[in-house]
PDB file of N, CA and C in Angstrom:
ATOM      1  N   UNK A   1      74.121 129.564  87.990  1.00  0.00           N
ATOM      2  CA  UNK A   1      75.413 129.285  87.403  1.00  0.00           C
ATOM      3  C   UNK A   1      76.314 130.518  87.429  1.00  0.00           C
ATOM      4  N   UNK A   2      75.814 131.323  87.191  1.00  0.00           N
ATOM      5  CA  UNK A   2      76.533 133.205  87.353  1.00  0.00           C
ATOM      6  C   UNK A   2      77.320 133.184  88.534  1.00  0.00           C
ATOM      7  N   UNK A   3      77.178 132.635  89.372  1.00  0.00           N
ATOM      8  CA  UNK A   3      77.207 132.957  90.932  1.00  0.00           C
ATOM      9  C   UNK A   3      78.210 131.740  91.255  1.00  0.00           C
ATOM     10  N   UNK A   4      78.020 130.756  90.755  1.00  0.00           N
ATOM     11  CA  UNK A   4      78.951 129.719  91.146  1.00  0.00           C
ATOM     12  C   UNK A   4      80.515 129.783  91.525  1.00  0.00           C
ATOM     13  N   UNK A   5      80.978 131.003  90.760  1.00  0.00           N
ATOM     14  CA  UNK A   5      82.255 131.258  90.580  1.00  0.00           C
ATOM     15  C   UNK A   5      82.876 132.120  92.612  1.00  0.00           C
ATOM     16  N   UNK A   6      81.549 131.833  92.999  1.00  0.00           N
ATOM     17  CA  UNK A   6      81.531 132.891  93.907  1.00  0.00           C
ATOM     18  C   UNK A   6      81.672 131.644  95.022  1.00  0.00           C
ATOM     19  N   UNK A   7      81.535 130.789  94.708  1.00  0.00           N
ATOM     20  CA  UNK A   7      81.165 129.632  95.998  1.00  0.00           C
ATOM     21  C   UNK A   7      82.497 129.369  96.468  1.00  0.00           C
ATOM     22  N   UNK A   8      82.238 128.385  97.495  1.00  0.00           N
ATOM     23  CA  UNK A   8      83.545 127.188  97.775  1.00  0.00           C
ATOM     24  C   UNK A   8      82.656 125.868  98.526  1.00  0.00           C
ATOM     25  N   UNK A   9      83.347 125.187  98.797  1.00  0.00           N
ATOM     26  CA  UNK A   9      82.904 123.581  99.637  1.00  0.00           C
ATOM     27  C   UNK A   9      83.808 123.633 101.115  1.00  0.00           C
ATOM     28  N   UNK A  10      82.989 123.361 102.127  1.00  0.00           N
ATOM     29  CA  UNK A  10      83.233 122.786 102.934  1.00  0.00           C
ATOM     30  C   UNK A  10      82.884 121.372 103.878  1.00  0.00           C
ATOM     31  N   UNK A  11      84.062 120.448 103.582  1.00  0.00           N
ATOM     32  CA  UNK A  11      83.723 119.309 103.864  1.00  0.00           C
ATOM     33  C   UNK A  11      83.493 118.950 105.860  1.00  0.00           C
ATOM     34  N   UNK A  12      82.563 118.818 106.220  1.00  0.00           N
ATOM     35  CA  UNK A  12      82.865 118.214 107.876  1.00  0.00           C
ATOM     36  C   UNK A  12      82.995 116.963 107.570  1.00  0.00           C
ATOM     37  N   UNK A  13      84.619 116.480 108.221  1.00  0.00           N
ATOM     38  CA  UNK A  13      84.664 115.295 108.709  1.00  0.00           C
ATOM     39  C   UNK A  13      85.166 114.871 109.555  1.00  0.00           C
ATOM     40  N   UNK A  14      84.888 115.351 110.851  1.00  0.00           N
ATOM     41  CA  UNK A  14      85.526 115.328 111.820  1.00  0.00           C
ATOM     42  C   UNK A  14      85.179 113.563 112.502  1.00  0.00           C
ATOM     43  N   UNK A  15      84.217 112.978 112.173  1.00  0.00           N
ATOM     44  CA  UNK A  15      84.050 111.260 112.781  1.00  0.00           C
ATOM     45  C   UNK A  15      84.208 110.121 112.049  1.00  0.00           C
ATOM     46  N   UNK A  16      84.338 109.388 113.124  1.00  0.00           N
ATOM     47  CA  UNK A  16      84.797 108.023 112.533  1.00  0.00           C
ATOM     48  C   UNK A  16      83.812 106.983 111.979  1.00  0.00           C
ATOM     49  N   UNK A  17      83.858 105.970 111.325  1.00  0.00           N
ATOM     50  CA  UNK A  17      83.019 105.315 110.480  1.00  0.00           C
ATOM     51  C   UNK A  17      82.813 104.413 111.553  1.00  0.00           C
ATOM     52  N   UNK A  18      82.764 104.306 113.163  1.00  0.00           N
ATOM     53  CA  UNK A  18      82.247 102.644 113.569  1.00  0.00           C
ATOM     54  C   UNK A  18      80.966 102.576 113.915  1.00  0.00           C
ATOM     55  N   UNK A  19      80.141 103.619 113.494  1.00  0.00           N
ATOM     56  CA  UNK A  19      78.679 102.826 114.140  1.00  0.00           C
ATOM     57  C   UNK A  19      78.386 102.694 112.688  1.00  0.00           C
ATOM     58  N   UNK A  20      78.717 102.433 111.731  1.00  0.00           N
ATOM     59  CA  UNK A  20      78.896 102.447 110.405  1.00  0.00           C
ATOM     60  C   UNK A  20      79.073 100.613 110.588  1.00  0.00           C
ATOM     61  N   UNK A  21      80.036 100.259 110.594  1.00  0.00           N
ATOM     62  CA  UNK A  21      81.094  99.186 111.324  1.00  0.00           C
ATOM     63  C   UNK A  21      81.988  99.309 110.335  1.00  0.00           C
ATOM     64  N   UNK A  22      82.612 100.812 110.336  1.00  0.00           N
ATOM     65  CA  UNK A  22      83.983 100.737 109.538  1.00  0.00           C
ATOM     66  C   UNK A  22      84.732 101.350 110.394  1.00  0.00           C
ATOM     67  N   UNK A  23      85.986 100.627 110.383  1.00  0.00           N
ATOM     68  CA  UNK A  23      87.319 101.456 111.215  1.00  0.00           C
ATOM     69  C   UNK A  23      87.567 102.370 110.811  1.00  0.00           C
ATOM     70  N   UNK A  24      87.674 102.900 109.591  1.00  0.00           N
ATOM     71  CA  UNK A  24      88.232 103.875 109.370  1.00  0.00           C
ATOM     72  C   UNK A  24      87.799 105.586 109.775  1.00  0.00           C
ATOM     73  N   UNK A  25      87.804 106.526 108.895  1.00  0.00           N
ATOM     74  CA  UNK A  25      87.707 107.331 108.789  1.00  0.00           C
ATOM     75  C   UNK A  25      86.015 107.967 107.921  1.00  0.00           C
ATOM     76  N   UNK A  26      84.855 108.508 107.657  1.00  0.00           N
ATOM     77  CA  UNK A  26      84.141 108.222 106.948  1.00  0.00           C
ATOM     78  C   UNK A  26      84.310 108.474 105.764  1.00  0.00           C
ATOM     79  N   UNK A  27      85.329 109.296 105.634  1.00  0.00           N
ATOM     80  CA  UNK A  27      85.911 110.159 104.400  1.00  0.00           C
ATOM     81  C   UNK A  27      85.841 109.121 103.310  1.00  0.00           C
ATOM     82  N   UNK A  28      87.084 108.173 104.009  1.00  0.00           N
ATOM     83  CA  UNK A  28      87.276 106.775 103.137  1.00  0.00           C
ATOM     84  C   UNK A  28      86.835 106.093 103.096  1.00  0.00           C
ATOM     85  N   UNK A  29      85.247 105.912 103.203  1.00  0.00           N
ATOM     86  CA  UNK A  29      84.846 104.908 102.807  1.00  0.00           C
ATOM     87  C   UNK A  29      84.099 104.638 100.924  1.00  0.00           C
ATOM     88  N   UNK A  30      84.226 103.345 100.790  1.00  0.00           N
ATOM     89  CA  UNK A  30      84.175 103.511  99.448  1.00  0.00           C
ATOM     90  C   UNK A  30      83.120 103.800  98.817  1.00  0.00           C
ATOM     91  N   UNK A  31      83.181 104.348  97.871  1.00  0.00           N
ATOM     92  CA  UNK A  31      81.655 104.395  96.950  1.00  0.00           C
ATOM     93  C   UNK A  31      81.707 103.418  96.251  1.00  0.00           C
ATOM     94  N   UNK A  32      80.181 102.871  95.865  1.00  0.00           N
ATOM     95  CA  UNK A  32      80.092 102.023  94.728  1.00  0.00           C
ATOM     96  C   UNK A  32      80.003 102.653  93.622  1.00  0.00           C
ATOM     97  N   UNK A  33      81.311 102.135  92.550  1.00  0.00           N
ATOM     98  CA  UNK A  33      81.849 102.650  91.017  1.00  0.00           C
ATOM     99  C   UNK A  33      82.192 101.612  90.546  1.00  0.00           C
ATOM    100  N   UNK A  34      82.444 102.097  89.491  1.00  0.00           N
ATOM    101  CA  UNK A  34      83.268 101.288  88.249  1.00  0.00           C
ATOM    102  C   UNK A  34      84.734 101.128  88.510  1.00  0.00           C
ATOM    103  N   UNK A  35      84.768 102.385  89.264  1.00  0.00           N
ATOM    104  CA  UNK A  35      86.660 102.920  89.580  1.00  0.00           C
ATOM    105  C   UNK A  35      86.546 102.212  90.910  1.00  0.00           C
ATOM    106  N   UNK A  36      87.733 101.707  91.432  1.00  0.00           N
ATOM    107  CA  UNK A  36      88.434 101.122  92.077  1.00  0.00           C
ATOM    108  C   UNK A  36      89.190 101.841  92.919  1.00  0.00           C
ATOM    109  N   UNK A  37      89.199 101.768  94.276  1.00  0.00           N
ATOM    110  CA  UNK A  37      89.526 102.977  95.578  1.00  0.00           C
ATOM    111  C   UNK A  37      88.865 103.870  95.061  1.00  0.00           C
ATOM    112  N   UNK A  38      87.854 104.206  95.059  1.00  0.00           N
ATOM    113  CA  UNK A  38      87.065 105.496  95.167  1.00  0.00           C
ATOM    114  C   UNK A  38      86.046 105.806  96.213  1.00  0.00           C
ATOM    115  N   UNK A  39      86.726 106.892  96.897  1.00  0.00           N
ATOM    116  CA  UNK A  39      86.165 107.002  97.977  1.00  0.00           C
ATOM    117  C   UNK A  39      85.364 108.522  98.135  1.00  0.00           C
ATOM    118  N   UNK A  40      84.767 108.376  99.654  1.00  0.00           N
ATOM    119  CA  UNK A  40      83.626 109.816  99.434  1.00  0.00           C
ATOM    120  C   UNK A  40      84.449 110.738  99.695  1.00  0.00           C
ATOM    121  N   UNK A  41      85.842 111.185 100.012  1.00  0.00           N
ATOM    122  CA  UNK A  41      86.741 111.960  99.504  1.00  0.00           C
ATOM    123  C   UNK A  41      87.173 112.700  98.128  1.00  0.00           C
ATOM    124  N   UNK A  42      86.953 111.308  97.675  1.00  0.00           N
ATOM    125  CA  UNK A  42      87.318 111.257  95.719  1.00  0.00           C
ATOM    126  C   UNK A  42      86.145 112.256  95.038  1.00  0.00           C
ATOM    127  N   UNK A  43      84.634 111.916  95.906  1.00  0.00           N
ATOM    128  CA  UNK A  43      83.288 111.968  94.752  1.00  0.00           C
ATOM    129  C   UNK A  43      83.616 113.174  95.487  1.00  0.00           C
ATOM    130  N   UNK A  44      83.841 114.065  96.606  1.00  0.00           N
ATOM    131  CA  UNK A  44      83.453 115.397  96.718  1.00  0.00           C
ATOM    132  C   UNK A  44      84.304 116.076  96.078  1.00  0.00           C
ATOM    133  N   UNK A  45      85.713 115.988  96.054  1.00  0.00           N
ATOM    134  CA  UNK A  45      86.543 116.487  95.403  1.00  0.00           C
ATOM    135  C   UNK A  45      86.568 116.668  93.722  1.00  0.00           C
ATOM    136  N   UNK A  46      85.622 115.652  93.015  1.00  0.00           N
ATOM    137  CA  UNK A  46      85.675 115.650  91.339  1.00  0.00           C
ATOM    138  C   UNK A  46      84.319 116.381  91.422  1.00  0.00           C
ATOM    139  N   UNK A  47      83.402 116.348  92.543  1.00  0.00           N
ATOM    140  CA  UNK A  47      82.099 117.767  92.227  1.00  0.00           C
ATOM    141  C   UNK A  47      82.424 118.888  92.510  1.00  0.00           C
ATOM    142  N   UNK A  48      83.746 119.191  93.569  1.00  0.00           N
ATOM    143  CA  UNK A  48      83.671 120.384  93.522  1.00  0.00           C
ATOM    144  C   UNK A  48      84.871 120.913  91.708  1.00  0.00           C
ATOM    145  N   UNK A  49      85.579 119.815  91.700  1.00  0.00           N
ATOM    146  CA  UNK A  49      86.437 120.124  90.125  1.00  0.00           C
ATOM    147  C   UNK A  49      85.242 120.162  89.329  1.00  0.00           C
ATOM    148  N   UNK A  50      84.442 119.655  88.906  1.00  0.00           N
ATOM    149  CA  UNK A  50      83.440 119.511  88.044  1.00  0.00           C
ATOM    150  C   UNK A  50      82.448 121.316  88.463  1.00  0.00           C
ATOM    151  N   UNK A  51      81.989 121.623  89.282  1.00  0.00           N
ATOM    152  CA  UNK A  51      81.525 122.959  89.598  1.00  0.00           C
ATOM    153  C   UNK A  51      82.510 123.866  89.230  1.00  0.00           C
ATOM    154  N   UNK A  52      84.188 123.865  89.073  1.00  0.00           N
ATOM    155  CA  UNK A  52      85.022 124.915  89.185  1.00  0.00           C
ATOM    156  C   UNK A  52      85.042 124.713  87.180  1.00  0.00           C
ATOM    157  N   UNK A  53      84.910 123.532  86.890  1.00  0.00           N
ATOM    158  CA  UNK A  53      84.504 123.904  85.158  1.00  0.00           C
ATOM    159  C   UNK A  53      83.522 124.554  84.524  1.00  0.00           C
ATOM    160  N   UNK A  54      82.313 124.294  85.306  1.00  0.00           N
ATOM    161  CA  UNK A  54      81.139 124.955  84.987  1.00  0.00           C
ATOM    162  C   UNK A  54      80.834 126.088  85.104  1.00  0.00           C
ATOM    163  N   UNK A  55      82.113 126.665  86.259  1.00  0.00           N
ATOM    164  CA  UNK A  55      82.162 128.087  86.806  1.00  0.00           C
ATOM    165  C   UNK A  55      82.650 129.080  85.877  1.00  0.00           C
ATOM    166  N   UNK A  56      83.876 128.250  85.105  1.00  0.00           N
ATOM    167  CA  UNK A  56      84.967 129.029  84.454  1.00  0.00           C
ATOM    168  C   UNK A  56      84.411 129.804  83.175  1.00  0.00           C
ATOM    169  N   UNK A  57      83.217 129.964  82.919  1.00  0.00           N
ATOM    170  CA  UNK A  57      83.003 130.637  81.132  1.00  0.00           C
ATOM    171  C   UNK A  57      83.083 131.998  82.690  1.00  0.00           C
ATOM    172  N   UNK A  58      82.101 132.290  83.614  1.00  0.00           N
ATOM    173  CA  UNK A  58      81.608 133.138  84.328  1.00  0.00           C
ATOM    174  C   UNK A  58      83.029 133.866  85.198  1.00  0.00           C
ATOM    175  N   UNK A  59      84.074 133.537  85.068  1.00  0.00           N
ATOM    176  CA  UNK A  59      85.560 134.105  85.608  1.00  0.00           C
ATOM    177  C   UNK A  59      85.837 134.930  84.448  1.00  0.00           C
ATOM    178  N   UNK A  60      86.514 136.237  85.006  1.00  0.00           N
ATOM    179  CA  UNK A  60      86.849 136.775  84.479  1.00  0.00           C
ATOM    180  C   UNK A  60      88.004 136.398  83.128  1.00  0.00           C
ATOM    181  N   UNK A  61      88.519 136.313  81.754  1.00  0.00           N
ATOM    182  CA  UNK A  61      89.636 135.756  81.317  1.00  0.00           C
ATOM    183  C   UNK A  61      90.848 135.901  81.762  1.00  0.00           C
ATOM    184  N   UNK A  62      91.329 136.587  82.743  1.00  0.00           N
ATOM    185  CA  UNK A  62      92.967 137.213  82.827  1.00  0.00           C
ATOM    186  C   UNK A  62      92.472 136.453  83.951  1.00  0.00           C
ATOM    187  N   UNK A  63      91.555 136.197  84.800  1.00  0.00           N
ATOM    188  CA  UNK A  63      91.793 135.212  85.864  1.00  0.00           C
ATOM    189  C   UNK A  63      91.338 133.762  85.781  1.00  0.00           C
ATOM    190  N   UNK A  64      91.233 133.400  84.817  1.00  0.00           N
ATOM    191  CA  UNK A  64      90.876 132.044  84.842  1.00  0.00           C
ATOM    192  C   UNK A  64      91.688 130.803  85.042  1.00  0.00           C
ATOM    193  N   UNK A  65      93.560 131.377  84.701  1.00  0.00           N
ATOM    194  CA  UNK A  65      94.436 130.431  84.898  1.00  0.00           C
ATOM    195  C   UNK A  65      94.459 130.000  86.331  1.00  0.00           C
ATOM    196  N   UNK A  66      94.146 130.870  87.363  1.00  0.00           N
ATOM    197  CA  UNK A  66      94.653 130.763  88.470  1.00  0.00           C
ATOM    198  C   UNK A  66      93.087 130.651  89.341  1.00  0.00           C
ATOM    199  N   UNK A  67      91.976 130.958  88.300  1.00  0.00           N
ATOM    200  CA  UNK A  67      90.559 130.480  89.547  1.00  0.00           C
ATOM    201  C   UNK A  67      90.599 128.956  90.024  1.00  0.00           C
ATOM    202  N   UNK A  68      90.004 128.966  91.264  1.00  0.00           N
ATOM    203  CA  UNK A  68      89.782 127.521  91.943  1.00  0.00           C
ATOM    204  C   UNK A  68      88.317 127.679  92.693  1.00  0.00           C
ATOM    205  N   UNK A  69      88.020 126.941  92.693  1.00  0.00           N
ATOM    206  CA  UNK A  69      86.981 126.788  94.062  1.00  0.00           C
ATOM    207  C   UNK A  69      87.220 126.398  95.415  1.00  0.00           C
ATOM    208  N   UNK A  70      87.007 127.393  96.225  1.00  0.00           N
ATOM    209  CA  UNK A  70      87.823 126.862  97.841  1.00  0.00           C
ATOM    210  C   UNK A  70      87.170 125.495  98.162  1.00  0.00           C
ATOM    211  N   UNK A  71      88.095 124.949  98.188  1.00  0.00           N
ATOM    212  CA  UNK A  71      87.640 123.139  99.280  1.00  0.00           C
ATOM    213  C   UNK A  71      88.262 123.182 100.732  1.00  0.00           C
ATOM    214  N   UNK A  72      87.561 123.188 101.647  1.00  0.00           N
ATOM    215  CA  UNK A  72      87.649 123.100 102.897  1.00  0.00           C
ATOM    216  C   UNK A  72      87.547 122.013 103.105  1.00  0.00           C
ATOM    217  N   UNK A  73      88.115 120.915 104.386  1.00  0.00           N
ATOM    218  CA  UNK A  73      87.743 120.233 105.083  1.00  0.00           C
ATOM    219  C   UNK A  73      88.220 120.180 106.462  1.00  0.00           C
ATOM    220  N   UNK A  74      87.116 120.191 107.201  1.00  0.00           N
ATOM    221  CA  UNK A  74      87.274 120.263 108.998  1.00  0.00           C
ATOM    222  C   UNK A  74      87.254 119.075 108.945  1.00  0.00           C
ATOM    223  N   UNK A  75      88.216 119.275 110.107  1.00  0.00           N
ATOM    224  CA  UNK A  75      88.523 117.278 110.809  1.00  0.00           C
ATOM    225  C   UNK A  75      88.501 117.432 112.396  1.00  0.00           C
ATOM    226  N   UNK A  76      88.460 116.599 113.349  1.00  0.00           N
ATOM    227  CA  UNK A  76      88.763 116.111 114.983  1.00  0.00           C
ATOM    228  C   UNK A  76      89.581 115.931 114.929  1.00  0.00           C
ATOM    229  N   UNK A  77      90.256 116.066 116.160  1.00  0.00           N
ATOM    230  CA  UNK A  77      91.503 115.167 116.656  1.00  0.00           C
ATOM    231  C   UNK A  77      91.683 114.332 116.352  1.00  0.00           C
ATOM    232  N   UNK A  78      90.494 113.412 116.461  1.00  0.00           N
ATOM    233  CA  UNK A  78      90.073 111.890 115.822  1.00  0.00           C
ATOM    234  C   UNK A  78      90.904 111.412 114.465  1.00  0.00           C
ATOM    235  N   UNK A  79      90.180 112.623 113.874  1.00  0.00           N
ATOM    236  CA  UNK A  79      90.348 111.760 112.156  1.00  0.00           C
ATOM    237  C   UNK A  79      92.034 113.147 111.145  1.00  0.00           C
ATOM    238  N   UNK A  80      92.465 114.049 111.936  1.00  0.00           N
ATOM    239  CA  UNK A  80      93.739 114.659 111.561  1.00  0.00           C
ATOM    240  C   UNK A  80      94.398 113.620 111.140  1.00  0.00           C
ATOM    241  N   UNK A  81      95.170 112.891 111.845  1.00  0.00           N
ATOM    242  CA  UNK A  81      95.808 112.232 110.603  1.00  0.00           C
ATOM    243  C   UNK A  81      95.541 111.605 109.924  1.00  0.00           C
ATOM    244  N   UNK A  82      94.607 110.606 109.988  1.00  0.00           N
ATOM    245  CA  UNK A  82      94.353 109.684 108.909  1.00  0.00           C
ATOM    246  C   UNK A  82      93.619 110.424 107.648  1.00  0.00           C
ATOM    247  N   UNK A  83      93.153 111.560 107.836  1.00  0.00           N
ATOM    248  CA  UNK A  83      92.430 112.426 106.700  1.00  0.00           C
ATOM    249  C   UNK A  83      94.102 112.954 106.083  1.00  0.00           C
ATOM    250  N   UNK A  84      94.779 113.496 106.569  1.00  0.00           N
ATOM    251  CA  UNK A  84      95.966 113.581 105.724  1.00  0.00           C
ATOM    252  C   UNK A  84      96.712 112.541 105.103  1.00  0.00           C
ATOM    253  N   UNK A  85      96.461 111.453 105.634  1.00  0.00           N
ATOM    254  CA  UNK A  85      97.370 110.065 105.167  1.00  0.00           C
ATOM    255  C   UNK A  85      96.629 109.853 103.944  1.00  0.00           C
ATOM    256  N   UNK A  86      94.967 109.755 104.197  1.00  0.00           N
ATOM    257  CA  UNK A  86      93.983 109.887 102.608  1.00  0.00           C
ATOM    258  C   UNK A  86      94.409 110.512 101.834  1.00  0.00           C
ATOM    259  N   UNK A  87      94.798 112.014 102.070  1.00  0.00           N
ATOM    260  CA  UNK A  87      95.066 112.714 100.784  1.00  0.00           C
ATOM    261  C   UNK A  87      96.622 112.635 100.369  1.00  0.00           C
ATOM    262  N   UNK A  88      97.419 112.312 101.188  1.00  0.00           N
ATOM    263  CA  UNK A  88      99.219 112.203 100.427  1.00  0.00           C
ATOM    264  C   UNK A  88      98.535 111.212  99.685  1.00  0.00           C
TER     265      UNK A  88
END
């Protein structure tokens, strides 16, 4: 947990969901929840928010307004736009 503050995430999603048999993107595809459009975009993004809380006693105080945890995600040619259309 000491160390956490030290991390970041990087997502690969550079392919598409059809041997899946989804058109889309794999990013978006949905998880099974309670919540409604929630996708494996959504669940990586609230673990890495959920790690950047757990991080924060271990940040320094004068930097805690402004700590984050880096989130990366690599994409293909393939999936560039539609991975940006996911996140607007």
């Amino acid at each position: 947990m000491k160390e956490l503050h030290k991390t970041g995430f990087v997502l690969i999603a550079g392919g598409l969901g059809e041997r899946l048999g989804y058109s889309g993107i794999k990013i978006d595809l949905p998880v099974c929840t309670l919540t409604k459009n929630y996708c494996y975009l959504k669940y990586y993004a609230n673990y890495a928010l959920a790690c950047r809380e757990r991080a924060l006693p271990f940040v320094p105080e004068g930097e805690r307004a402004d700590f984050y945890i880096p989130f990366c995600i690599m994409v293909s040619d393939d999936t560039h736009d539609r991975t940006i259309a996911l996140l607007e």
